[in-house]
Protein backbone atom coordinates (compact mmCIF):
# COMPACT_ATOMS: atom_id res chain seq x y z
CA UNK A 1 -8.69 228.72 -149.75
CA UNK A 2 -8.26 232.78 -150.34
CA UNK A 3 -9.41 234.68 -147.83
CA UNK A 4 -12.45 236.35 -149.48
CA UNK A 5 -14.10 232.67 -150.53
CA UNK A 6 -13.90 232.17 -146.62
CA UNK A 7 -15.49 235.51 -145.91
CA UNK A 8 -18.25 234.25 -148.77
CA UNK A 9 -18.39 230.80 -147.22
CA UNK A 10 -19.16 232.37 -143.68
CA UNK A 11 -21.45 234.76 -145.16
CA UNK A 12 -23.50 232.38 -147.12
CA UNK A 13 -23.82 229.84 -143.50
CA UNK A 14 -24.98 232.88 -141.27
CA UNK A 15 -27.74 233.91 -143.90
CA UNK A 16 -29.05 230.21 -144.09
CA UNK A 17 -28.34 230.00 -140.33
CA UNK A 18 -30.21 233.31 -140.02
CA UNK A 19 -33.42 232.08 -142.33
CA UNK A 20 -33.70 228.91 -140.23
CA UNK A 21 -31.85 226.45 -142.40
CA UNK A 22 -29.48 223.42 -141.21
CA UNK A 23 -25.99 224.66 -141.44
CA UNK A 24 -22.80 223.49 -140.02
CA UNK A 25 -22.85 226.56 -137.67
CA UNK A 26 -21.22 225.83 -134.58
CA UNK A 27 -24.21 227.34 -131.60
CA UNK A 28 -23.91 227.56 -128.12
CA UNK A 29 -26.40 228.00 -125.99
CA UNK A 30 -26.24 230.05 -122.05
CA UNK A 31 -28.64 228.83 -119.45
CA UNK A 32 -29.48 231.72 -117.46
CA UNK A 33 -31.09 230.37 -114.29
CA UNK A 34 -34.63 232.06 -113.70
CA UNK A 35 -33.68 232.91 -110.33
CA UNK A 36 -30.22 233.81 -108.45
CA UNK A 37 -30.46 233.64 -104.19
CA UNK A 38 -28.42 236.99 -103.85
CA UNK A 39 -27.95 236.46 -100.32
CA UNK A 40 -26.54 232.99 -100.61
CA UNK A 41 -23.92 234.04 -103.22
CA UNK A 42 -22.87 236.95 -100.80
CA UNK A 43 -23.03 234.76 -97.98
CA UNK A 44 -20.61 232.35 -99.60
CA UNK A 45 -17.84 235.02 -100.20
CA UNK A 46 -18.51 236.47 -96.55
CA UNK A 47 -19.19 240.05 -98.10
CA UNK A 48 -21.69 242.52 -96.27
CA UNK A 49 -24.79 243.85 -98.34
CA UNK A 50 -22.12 246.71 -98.98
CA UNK A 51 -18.95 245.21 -99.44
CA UNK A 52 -20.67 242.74 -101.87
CA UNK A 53 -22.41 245.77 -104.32
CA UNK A 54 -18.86 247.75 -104.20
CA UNK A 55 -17.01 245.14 -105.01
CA UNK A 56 -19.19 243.37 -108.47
CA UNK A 57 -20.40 247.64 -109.22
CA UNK A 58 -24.30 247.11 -107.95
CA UNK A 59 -25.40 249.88 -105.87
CA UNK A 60 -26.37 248.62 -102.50
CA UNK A 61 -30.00 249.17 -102.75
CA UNK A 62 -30.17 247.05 -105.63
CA UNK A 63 -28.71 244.14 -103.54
CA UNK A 64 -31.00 245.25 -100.55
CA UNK A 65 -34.27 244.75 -102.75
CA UNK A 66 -33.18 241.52 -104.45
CA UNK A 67 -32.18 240.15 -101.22
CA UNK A 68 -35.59 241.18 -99.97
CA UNK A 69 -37.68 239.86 -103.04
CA UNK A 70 -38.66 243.69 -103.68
CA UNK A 71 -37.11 243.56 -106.54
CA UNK A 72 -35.69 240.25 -108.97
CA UNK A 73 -32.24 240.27 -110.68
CA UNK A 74 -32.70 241.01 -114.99
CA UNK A 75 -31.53 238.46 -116.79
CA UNK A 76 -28.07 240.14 -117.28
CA UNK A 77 -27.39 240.28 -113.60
CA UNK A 78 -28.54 236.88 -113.02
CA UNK A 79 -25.78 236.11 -115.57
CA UNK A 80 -23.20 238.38 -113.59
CA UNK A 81 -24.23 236.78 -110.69
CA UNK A 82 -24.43 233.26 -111.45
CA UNK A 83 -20.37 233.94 -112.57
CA UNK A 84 -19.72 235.81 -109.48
CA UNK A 85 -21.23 232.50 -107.63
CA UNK A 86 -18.86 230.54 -109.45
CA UNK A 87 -15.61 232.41 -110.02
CA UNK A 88 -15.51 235.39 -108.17
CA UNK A 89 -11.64 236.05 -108.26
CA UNK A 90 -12.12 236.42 -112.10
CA UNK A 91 -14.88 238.36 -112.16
CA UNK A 92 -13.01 240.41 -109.38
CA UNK A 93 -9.82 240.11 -111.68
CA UNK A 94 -11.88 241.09 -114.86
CA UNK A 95 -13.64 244.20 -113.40
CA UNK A 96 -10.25 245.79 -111.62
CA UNK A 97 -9.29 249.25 -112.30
């Protein structure tokens, strides 16, 4: 098959995929939990409040007011922090300067 009838072909699935119809489309779907215990994943790598926000790039009141409930991770962090939970050396790896 020539490249531009599989450009076409891929085209033609994401509009039906995009109107609603049944495609073939592979889809994946994230669960993002509702609600991260910041304290528990910091606990578990044995970081302080500070070393913790340095080291994953959240500034340390951030951490201080989701650790205190003042304040609840956005859906984005919960994501960052649900990975962090479960693989910190590559997140540590991934954010490295």
């Amino acid at each position: 098959m020539a490249a531009g009838s599989k450009i076409l072909d891929g085209l033609t699935e994401a509009l039906a995929h995009a109107r609603g119809e049944a495609t073939e489309a592979k889809q994946t779907r994230v669960l993002i939990p509702d609600m991260v215990d910041v304290k528990a994943v910091r606990s578990k790598l044995g970081l302080t409040q500070s070393e913790f926000a340095m080291r994953f790039g959240f500034k340390l009141d951030t951490v201080r007011n989701w650790e205190q409930a003042k304040r609840v991770p956005e859906a984005s962090a919960r994501a960052l922090l649900t990975i962090i939970c479960a693989e910190p050396d590559a997140v540590r790896r991934a954010l490295a300067m």
